[in-house]
N, C-alpha and C. Protein backbone atom coordinates (compact mmCIF):
# COMPACT_ATOMS: atom_id res chain seq x y z
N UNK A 1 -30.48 181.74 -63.76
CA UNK A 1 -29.89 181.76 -62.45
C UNK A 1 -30.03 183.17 -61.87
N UNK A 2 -30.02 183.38 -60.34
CA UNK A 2 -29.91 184.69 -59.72
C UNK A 2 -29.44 184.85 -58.66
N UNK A 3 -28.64 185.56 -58.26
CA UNK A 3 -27.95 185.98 -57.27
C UNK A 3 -28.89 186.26 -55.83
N UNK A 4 -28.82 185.56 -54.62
CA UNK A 4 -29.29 185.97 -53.60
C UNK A 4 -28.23 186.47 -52.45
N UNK A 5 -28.83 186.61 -51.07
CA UNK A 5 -27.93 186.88 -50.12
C UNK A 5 -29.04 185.49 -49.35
N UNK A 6 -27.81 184.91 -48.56
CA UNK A 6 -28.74 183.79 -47.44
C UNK A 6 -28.11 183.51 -46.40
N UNK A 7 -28.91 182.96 -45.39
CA UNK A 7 -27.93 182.42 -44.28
C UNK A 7 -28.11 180.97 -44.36
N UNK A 8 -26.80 180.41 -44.10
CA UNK A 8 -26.65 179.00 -43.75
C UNK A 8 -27.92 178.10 -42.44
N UNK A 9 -28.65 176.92 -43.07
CA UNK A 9 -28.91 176.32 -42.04
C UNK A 9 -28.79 175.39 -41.30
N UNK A 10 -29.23 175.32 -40.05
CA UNK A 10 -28.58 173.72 -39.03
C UNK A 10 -29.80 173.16 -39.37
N UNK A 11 -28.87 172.09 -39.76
CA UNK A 11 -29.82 170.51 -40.12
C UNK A 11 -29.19 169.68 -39.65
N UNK A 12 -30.02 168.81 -38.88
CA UNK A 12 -29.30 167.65 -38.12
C UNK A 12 -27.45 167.81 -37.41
N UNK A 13 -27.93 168.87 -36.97
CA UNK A 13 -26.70 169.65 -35.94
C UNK A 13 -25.36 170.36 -36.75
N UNK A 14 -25.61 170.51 -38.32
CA UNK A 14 -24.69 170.95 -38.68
C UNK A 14 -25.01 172.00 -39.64
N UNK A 15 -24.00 172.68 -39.51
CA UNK A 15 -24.22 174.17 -40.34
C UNK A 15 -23.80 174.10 -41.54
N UNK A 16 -25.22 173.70 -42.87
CA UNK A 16 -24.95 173.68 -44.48
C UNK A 16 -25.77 174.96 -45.39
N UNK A 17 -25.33 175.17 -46.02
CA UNK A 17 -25.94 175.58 -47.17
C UNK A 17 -27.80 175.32 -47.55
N UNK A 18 -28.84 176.36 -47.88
CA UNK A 18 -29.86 175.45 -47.59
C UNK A 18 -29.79 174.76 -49.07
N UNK A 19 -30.81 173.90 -49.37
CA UNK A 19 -30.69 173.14 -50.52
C UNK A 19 -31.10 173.43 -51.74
N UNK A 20 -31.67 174.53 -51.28
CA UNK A 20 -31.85 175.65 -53.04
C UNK A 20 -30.80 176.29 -53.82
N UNK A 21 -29.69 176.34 -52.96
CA UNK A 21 -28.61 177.04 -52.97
C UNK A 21 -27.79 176.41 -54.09
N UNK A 22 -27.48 176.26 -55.17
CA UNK A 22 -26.66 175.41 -56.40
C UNK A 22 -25.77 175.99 -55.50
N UNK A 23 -24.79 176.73 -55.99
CA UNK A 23 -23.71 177.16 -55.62
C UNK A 23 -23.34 178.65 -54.66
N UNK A 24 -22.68 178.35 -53.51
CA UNK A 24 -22.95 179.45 -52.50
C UNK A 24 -21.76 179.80 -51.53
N UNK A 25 -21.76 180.58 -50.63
CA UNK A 25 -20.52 180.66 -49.67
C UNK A 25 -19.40 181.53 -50.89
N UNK A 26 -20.07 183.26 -51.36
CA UNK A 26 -19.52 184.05 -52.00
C UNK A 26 -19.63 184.84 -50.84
N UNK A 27 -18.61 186.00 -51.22
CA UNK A 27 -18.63 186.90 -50.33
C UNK A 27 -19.10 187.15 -48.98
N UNK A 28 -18.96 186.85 -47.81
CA UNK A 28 -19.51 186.54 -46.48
C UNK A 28 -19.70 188.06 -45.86
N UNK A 29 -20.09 188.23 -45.36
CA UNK A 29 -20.64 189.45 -44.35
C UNK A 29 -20.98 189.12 -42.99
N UNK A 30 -19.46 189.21 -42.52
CA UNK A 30 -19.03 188.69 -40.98
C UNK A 30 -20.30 189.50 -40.13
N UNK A 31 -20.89 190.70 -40.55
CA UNK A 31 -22.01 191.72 -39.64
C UNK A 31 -23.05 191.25 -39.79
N UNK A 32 -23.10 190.39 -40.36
CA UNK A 32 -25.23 189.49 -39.98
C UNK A 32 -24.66 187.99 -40.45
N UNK A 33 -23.45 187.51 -40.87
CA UNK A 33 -23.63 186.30 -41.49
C UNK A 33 -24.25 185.83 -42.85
N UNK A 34 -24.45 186.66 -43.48
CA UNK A 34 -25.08 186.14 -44.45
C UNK A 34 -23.84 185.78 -46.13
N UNK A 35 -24.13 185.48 -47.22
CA UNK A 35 -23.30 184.82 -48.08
C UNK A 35 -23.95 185.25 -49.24
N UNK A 36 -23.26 185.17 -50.09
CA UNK A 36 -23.71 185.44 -51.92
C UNK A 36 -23.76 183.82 -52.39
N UNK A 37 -25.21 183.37 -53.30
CA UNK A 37 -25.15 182.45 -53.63
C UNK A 37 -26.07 182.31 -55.22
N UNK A 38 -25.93 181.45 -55.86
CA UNK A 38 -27.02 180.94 -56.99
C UNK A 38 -28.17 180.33 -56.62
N UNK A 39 -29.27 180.86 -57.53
CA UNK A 39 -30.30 179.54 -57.24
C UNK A 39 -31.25 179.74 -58.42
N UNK A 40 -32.05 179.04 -58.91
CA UNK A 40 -32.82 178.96 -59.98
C UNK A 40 -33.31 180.04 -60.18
N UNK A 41 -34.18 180.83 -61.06
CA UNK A 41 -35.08 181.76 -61.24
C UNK A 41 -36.21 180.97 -60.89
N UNK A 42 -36.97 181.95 -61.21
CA UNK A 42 -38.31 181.25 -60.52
C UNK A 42 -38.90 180.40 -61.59
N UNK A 43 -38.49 180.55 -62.61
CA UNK A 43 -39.21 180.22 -64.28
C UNK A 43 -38.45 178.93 -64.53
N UNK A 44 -37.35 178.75 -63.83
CA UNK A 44 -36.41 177.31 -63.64
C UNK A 44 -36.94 176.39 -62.74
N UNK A 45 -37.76 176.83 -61.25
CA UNK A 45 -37.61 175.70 -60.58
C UNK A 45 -39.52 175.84 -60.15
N UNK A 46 -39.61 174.49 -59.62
CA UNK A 46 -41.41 174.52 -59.15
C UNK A 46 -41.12 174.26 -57.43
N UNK A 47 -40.27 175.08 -56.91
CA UNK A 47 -40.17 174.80 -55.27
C UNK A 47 -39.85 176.21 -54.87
N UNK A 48 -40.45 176.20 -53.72
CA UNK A 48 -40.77 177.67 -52.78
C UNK A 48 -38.94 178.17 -52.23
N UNK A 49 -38.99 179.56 -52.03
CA UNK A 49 -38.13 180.08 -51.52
C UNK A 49 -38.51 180.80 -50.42
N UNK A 50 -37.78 181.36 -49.60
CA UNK A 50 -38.32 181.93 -48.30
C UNK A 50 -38.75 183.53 -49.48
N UNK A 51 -39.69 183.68 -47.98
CA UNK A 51 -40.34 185.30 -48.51
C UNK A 51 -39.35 186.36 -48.96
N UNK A 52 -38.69 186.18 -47.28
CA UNK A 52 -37.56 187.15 -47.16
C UNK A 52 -36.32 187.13 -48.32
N UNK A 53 -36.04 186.40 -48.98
CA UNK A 53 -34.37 186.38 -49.70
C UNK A 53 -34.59 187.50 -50.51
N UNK A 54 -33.32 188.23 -50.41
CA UNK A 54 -33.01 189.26 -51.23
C UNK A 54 -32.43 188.82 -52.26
N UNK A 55 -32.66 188.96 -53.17
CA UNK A 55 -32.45 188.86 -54.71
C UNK A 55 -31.33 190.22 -55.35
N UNK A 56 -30.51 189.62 -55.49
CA UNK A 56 -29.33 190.72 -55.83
C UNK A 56 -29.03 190.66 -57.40
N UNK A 57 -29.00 191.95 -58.13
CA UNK A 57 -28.13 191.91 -59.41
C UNK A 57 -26.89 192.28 -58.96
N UNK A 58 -25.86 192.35 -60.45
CA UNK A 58 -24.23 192.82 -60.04
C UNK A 58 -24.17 194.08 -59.37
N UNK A 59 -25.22 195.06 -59.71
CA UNK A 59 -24.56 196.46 -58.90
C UNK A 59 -25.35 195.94 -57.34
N UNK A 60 -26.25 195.26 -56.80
CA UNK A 60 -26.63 195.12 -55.44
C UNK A 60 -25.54 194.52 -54.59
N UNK A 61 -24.62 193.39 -55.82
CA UNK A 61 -23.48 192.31 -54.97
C UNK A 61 -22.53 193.91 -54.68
N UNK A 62 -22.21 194.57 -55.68
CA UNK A 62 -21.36 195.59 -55.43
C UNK A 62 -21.59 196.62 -54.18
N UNK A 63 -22.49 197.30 -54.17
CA UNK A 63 -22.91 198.05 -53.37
C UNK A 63 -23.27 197.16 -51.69
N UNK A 64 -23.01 195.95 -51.96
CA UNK A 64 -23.34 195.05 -50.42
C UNK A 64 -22.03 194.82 -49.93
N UNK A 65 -21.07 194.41 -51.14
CA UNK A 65 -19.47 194.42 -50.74
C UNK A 65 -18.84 195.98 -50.09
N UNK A 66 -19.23 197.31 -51.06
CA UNK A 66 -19.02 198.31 -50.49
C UNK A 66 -19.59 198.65 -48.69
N UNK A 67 -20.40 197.96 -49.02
CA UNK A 67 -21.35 198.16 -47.31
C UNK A 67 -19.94 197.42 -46.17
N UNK A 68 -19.83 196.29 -46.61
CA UNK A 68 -18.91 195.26 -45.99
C UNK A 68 -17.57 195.86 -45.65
N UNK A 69 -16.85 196.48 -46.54
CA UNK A 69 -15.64 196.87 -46.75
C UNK A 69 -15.61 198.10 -45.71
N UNK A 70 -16.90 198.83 -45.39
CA UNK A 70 -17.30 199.90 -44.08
C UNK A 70 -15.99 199.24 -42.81
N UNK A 71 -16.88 198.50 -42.39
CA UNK A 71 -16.50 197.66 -41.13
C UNK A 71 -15.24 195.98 -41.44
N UNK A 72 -15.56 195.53 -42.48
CA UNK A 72 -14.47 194.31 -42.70
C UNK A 72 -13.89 194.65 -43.74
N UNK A 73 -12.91 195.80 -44.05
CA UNK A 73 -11.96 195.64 -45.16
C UNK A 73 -11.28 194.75 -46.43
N UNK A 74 -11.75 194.66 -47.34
CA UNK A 74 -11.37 193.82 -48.29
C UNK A 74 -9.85 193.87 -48.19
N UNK A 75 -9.13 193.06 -48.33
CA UNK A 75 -7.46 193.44 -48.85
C UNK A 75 -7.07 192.63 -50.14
N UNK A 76 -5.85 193.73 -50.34
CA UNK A 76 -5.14 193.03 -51.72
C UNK A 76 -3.84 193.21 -51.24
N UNK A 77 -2.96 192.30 -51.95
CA UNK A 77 -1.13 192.58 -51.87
C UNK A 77 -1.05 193.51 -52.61
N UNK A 78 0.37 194.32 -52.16
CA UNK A 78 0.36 195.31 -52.60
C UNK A 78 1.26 195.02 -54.22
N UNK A 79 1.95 193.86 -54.14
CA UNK A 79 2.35 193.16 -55.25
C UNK A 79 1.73 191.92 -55.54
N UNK A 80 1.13 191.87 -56.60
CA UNK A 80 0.18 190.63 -56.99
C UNK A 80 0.79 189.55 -57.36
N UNK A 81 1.96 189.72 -57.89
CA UNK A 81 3.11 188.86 -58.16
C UNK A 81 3.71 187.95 -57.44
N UNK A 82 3.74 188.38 -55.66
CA UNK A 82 4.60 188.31 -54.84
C UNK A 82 3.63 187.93 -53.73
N UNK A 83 2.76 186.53 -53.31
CA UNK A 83 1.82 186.63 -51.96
C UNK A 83 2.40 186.72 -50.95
N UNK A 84 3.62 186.83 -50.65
CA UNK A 84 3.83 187.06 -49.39
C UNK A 84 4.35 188.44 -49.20
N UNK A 85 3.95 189.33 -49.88
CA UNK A 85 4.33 190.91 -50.15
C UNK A 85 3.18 191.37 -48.86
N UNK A 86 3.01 192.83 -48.52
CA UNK A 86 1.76 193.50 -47.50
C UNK A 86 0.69 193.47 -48.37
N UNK A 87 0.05 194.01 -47.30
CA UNK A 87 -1.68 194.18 -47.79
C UNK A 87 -2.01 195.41 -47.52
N UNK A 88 -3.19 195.93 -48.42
CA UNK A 88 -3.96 197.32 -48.34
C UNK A 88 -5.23 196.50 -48.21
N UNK A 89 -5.78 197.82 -48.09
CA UNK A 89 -7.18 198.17 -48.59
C UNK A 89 -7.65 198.42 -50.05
N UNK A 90 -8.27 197.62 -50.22
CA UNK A 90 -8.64 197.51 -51.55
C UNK A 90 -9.75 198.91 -52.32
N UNK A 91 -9.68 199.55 -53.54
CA UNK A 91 -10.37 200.45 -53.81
C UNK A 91 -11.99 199.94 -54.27
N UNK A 92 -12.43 201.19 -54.37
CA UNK A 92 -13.42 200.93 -54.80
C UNK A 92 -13.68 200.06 -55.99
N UNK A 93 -12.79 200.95 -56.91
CA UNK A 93 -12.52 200.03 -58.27
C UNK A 93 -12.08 198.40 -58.48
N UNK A 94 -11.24 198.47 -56.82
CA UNK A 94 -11.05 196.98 -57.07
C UNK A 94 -11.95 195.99 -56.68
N UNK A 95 -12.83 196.66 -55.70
CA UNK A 95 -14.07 195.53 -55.09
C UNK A 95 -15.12 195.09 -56.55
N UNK A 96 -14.85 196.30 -57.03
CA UNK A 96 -16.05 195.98 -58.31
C UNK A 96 -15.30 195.28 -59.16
N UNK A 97 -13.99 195.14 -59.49
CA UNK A 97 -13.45 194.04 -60.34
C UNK A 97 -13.46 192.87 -59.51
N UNK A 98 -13.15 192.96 -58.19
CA UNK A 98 -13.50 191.16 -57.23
C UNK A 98 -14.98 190.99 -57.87
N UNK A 99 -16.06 191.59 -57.80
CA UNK A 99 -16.94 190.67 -58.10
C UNK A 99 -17.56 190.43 -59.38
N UNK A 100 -17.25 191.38 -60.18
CA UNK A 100 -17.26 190.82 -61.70
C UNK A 100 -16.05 189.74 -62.15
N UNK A 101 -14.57 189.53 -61.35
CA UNK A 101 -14.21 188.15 -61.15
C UNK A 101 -14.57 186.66 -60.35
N UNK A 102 -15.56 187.46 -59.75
CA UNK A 102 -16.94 185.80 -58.70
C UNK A 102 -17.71 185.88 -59.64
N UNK A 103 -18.28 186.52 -60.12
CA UNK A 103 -19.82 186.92 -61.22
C UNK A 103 -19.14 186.03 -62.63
N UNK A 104 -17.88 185.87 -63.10
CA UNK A 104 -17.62 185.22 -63.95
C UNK A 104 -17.43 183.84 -63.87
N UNK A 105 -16.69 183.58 -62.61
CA UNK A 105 -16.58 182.43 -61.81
C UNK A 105 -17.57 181.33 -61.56
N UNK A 106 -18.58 182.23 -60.77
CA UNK A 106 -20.07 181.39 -60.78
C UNK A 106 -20.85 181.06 -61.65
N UNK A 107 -20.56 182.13 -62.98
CA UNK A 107 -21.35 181.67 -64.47
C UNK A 107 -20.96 180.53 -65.33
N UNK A 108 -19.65 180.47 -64.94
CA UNK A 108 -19.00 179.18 -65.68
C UNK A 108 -19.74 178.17 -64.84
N UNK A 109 -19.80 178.22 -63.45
CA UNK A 109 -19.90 177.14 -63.08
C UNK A 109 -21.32 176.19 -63.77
């Protein structure tokens, strides 16, 4: 499996996932639209991918969330215990534990 970035497409007037996509709609990036998703390696599947897809390892998902967090702020409660407690801004340290907690998430799947 490997991590890409993609955008959703309209098919028959509705906005899905394209169909390479196993599992997708991780981390969104409200500044171009695009999403973190799975899809075969190339050594897994005998069907074409676009030219363009960026192919991400864990430090690219990290460093794309850091990009994100620029302009759309990640948040956390400030008590984890408690969801209806405030929210911050999440650290650096914590964006990189959000996605080594998706990165574990999506491997099970």
């Amino acid at each position: 499996m490997q991590f890409v970035e993609y955008k959703q497409h309209l098919i028959n007037g509705k906005v899905v996932d394209p169909e390479w996509i196993l599992k997708g709609k991780f981390l969104y990036n409200p500044d171009d639209k695009t999403w973190i998703g799975i899809t075969y390696d190339e050594t897994e599947r005998d069907y074409y991918l676009p030219d363009g897809l960026i192919i991400l390892d864990r430090e690219g998902i990290i460093s794309r969330c850091r990009d994100i967090h620029v302009n759309n702020k990640y948040q956390i409660n400030t008590d984890l215990s408690d969801s209806t407690s405030t929210t911050r801004d999440m650290t650096d340290q914590e964006i990189e534990q959000m996605v080594d907690s998706i990165i574990r998430v999506i491997n099970d799947i």
